[in-house]
N, C-alpha and C. Protein backbone atom coordinates (compact mmCIF):
# COMPACT_ATOMS: atom_id res chain seq x y z
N UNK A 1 97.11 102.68 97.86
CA UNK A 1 98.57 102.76 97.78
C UNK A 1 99.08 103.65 98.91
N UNK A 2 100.58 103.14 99.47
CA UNK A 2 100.55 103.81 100.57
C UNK A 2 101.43 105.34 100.13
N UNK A 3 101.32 106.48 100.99
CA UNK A 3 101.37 107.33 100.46
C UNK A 3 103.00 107.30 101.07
N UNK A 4 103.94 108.22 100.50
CA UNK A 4 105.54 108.19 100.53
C UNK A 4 105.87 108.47 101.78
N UNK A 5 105.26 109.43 102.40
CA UNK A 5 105.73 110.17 103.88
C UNK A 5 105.64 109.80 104.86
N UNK A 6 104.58 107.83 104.64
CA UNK A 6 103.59 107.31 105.30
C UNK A 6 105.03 106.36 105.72
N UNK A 7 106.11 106.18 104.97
CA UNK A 7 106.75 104.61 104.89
C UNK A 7 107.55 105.00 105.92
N UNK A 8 108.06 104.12 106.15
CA UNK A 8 109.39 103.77 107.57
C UNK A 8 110.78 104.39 106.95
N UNK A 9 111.04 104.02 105.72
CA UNK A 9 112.05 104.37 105.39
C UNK A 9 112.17 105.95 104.85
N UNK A 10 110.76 106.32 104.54
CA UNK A 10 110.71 107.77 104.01
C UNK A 10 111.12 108.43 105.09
N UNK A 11 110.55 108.11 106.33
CA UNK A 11 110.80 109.02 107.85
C UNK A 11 112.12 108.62 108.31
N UNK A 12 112.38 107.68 107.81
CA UNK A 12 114.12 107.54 108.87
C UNK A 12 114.56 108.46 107.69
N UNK A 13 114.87 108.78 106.79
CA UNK A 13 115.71 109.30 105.96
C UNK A 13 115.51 110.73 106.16
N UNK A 14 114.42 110.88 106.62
CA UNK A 14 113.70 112.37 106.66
C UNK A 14 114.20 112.97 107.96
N UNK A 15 114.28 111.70 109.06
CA UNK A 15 115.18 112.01 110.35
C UNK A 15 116.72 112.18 110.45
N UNK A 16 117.48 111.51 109.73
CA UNK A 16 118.70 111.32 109.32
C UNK A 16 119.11 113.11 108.65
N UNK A 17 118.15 113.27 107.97
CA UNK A 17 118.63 114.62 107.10
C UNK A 17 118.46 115.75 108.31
N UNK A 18 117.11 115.92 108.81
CA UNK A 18 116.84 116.66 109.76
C UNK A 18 118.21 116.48 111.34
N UNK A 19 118.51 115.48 111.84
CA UNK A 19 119.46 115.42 112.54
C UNK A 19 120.66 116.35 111.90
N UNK A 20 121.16 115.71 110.74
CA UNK A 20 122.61 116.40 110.27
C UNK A 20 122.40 117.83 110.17
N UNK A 21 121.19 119.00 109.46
CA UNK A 21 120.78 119.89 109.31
C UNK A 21 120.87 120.75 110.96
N UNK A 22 120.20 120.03 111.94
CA UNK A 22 120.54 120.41 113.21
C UNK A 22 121.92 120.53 113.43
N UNK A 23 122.65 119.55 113.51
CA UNK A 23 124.16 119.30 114.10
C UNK A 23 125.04 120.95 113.61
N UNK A 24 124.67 120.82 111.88
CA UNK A 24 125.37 121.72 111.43
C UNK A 24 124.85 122.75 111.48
N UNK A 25 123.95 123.09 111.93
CA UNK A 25 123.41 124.55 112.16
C UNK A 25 123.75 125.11 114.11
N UNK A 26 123.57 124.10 114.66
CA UNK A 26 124.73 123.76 116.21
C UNK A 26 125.86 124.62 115.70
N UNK A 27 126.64 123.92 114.86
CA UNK A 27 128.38 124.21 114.90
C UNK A 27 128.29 125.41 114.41
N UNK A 28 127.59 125.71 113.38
CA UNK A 28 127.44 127.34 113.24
C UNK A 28 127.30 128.47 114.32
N UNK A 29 126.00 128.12 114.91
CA UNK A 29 125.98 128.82 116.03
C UNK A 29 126.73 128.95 116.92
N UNK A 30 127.35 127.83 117.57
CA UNK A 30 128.54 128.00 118.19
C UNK A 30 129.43 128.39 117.76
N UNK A 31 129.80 129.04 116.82
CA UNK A 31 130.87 129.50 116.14
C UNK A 31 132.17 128.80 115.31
N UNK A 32 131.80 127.73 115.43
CA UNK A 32 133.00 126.59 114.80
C UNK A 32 132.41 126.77 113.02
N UNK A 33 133.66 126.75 112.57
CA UNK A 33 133.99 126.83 110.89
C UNK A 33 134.44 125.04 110.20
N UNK A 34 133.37 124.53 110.45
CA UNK A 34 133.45 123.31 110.51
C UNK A 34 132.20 122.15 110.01
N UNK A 35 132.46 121.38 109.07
CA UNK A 35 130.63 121.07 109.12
C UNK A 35 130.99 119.37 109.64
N UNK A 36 129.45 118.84 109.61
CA UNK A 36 129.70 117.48 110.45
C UNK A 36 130.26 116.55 110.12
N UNK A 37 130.55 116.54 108.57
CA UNK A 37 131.12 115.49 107.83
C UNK A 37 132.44 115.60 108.11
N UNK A 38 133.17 116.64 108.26
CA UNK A 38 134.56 117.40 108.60
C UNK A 38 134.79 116.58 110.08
N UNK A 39 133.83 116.62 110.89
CA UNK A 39 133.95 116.56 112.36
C UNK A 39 134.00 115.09 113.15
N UNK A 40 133.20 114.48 111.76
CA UNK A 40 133.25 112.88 111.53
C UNK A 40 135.13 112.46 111.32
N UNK A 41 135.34 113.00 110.30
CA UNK A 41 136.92 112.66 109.64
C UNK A 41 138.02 113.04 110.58
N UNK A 42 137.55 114.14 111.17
CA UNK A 42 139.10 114.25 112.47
C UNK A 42 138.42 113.04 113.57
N UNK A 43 137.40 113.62 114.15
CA UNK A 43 137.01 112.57 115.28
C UNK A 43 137.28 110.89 115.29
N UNK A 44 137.07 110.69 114.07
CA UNK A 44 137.83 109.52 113.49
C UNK A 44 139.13 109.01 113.49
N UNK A 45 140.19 110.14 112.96
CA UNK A 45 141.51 109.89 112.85
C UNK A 45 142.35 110.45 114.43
N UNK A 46 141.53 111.17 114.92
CA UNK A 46 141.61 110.80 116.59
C UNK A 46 141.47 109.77 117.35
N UNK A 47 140.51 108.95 116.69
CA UNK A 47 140.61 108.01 117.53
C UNK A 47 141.38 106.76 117.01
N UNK A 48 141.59 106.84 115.09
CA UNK A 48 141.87 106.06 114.56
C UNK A 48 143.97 106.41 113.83
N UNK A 49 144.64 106.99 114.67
CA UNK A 49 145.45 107.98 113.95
C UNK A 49 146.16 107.11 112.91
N UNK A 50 146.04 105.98 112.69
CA UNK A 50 147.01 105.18 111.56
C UNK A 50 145.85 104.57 110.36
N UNK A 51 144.64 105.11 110.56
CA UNK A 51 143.47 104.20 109.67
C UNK A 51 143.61 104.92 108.14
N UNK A 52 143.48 103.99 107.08
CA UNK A 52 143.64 104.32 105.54
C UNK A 52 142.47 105.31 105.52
N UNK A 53 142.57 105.59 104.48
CA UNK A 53 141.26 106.80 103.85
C UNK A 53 140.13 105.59 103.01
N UNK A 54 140.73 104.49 102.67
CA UNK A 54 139.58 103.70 102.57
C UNK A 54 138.54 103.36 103.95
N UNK A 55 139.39 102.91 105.20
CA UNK A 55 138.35 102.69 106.15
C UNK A 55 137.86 103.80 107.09
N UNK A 56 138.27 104.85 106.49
CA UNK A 56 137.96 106.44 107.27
C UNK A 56 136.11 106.80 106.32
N UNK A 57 136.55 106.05 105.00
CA UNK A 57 135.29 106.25 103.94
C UNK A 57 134.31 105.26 104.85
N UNK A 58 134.59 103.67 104.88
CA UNK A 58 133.87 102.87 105.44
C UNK A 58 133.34 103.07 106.61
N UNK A 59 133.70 103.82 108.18
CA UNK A 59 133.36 104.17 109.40
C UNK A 59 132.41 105.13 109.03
N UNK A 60 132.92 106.32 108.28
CA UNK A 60 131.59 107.48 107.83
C UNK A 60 130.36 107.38 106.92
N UNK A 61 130.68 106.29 106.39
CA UNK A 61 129.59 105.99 105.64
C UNK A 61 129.99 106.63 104.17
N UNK A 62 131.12 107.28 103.67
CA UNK A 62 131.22 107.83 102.53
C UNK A 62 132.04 107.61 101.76
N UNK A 63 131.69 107.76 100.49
CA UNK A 63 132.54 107.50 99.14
C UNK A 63 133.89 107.50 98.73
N UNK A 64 134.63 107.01 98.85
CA UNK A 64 136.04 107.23 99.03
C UNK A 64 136.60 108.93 97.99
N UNK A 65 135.86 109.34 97.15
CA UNK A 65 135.91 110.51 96.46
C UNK A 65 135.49 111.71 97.48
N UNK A 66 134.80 111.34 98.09
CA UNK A 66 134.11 112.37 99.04
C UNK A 66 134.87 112.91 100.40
N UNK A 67 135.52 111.54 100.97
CA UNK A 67 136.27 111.86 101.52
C UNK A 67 137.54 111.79 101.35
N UNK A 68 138.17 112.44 100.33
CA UNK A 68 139.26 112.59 99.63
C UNK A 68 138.74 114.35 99.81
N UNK A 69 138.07 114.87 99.32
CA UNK A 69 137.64 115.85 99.18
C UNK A 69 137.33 116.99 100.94
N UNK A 70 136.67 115.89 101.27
CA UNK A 70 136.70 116.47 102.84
C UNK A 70 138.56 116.57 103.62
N UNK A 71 138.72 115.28 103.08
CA UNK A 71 140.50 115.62 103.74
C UNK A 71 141.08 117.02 103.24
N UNK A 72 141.03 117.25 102.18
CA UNK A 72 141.38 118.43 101.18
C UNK A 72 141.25 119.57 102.25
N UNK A 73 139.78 119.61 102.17
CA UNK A 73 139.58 120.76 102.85
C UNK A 73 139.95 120.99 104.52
N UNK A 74 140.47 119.92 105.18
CA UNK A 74 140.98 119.38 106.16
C UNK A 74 142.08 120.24 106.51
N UNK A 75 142.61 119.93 104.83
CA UNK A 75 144.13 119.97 105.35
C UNK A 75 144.43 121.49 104.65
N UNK A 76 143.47 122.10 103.58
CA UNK A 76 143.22 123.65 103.26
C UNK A 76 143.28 124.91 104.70
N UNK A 77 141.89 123.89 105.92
CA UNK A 77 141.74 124.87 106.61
C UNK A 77 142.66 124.61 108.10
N UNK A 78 143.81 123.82 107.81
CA UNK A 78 145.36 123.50 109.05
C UNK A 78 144.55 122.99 110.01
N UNK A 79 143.39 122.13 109.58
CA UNK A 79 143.05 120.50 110.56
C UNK A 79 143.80 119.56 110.69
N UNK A 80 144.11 119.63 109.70
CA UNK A 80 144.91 117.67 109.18
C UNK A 80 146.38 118.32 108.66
N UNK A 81 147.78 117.73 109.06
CA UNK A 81 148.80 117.31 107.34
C UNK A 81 148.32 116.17 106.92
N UNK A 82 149.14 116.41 105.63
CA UNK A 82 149.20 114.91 105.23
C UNK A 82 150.72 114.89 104.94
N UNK A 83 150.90 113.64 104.77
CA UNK A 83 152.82 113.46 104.39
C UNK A 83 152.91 111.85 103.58
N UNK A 84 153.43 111.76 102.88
CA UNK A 84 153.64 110.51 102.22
C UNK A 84 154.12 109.19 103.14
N UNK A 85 152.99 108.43 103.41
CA UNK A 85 152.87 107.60 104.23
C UNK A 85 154.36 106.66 104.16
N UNK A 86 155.13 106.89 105.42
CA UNK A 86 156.40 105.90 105.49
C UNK A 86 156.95 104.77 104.91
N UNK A 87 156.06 103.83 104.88
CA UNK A 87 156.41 102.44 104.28
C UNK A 87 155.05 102.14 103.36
N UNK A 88 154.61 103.23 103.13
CA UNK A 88 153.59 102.85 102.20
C UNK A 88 153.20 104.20 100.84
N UNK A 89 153.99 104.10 99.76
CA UNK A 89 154.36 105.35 99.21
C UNK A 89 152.67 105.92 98.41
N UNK A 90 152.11 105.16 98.46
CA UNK A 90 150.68 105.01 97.60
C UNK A 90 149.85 105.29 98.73
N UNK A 91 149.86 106.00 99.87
CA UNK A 91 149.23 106.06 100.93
C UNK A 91 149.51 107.49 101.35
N UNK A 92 148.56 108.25 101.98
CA UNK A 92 148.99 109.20 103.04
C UNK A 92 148.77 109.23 104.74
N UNK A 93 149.60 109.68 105.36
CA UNK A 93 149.69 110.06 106.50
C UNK A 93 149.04 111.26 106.79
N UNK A 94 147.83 110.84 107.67
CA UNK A 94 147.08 112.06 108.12
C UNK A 94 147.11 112.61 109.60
N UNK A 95 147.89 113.37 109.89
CA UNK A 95 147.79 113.74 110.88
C UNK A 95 147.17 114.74 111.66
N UNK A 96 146.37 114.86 112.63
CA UNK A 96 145.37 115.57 113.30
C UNK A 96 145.94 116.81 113.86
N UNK A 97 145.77 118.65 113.71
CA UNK A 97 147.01 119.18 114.10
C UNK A 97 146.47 119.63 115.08
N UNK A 98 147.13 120.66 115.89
CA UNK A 98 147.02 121.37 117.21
C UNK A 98 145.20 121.80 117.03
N UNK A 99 144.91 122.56 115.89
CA UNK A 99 144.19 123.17 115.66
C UNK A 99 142.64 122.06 116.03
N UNK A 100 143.29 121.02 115.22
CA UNK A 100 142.04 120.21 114.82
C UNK A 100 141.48 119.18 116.42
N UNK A 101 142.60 119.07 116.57
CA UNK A 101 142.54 118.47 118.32
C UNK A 101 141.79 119.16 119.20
N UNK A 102 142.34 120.68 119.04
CA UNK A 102 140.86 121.56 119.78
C UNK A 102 140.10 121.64 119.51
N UNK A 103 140.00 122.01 118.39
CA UNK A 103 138.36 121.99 117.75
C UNK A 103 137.44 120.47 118.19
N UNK A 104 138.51 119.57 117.88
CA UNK A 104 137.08 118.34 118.74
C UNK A 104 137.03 118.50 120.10
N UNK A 105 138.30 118.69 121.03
CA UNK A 105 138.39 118.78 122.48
C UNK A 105 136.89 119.93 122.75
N UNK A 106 137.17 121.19 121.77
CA UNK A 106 136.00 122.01 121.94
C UNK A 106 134.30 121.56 122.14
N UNK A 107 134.65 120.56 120.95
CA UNK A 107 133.15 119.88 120.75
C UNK A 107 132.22 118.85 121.29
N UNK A 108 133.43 118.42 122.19
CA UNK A 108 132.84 116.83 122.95
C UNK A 108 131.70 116.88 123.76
N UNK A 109 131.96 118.39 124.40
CA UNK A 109 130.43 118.52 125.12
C UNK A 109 129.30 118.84 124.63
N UNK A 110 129.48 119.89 123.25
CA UNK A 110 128.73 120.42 122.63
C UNK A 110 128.28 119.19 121.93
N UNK A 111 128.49 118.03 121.23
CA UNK A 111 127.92 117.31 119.72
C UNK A 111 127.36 116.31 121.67
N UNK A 112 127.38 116.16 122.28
CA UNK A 112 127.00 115.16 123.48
C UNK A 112 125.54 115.93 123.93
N UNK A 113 125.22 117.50 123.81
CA UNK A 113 123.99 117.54 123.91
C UNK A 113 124.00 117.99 122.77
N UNK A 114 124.07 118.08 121.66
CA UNK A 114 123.25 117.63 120.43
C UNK A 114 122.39 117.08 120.62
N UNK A 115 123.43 115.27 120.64
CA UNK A 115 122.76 114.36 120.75
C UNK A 115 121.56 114.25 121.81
N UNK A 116 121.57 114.42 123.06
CA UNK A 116 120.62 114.84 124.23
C UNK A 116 119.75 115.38 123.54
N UNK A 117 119.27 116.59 123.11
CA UNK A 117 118.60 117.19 122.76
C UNK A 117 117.85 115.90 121.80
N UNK A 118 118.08 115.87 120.49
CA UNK A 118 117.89 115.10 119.76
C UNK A 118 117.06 113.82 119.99
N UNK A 119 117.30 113.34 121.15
CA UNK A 119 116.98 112.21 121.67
C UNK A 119 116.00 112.24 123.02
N UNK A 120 115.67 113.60 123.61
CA UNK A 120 114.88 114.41 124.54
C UNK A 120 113.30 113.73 124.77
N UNK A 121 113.11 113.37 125.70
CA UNK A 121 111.80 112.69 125.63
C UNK A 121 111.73 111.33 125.25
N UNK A 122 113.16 110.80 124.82
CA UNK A 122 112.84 109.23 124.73
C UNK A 122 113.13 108.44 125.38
N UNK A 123 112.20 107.33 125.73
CA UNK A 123 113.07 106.63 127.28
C UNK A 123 114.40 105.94 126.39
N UNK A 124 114.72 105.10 127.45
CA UNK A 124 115.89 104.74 127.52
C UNK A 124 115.21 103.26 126.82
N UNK A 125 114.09 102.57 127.64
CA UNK A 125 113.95 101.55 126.64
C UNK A 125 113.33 101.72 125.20
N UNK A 126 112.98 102.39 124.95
CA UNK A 126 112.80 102.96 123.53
C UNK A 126 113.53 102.91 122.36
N UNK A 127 114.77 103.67 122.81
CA UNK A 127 115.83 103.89 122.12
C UNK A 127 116.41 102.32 122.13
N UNK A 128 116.80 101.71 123.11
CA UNK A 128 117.29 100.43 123.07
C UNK A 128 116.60 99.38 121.96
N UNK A 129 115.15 99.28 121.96
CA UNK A 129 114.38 99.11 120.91
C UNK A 129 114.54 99.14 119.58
N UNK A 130 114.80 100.63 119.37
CA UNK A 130 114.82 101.08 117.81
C UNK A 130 116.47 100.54 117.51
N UNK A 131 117.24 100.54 118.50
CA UNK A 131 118.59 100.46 118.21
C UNK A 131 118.78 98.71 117.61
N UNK A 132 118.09 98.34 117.91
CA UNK A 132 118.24 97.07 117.93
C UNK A 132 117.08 96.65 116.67
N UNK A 133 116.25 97.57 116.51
CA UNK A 133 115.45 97.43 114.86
C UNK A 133 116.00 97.90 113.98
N UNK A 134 116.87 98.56 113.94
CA UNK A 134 117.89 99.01 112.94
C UNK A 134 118.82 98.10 113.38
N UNK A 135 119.58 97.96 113.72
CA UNK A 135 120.38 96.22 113.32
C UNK A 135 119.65 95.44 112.52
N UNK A 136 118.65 95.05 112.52
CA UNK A 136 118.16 94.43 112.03
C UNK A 136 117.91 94.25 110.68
N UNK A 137 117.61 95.38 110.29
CA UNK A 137 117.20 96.01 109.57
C UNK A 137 118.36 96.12 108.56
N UNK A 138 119.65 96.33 108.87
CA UNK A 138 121.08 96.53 107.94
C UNK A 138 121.16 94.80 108.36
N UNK A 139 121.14 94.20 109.14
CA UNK A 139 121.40 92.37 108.76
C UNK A 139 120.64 92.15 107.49
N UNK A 140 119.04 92.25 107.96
CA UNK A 140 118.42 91.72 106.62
C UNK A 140 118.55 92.55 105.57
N UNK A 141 119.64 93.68 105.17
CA UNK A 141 120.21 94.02 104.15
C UNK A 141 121.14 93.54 103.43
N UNK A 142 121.97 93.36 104.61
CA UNK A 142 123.56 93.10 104.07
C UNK A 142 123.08 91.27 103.41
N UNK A 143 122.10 90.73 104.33
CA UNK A 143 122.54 89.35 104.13
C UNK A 143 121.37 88.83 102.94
N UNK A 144 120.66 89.67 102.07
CA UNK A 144 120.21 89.93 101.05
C UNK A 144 121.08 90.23 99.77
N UNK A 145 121.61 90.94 100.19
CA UNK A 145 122.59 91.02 99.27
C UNK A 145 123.73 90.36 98.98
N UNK A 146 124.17 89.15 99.35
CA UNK A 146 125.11 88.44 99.97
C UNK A 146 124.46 87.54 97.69
């Protein structure tokens, strides 16, 4: 029997955790009061400034409760307003503030060697490789489940 630590999926998950654990121990050190899931949700509504909190959940990968909860604290620590979305009263308007704009402007170089780091020693066709086995990999998911 194969042993747990041995499987593909035990180690991507094991990489996935270890990446985020890095990132957020990064933003610490650098001094930002901020964790990555936070950094996901502005970077997002920066790029996305009119997107619902349903497809802000769907881009991050998270629970629509969760990130309800991350907005919260968004808008606790004067990242985000929110305001009762114009023509849509069951909706909010999230807007990205002075604060939160720097804080990513701050970070673009910093989360860019993260990533570098992170990825250090791997060629270029490598990565192209795996990138493209993970597609794969969520196709023959999604279309399993279909």
């Amino acid at each position: 029997m194969e042993k747990l630590n041995d499987t593909f999926f035990y180690n991507l998950e094991k990489t996935v955790k270890t990446y985020r654990q890095y990132f957020q121990n990064q933003l610490k050190a650098h001094g930002f009061d901020i964790t990555l899931d936070q950094w996901l949700i502005l970077s997002t509504l920066i790029k996305n400034p009119d997107i619902s909190q349903n497809d802000i959940a769907e881009k991050v990968f998270k629970d629509k409760a969760s990130v309800t909860r991350i907005i919260e604290l968004l808008v606790q620590n004067n990242f985000l307003t929110r305001a009762i979305h114009p023509t849509n009263r069951r909706m909010f308007q999230l807007t990205v503030t002075e604060k939160g704009s720097d804080t990513i402007e701050k970070l673009r170089d910093l989360v860019q060697a993260f990533r570098k780091t992170a990825l250090d020693t791997i060629s270029p066709d490598t990565l192209q490789e795996t990138q493209k086995l993970l597609k794969i990999i969520v196709s023959n998911c999604k279309n399993s489940s279909d």
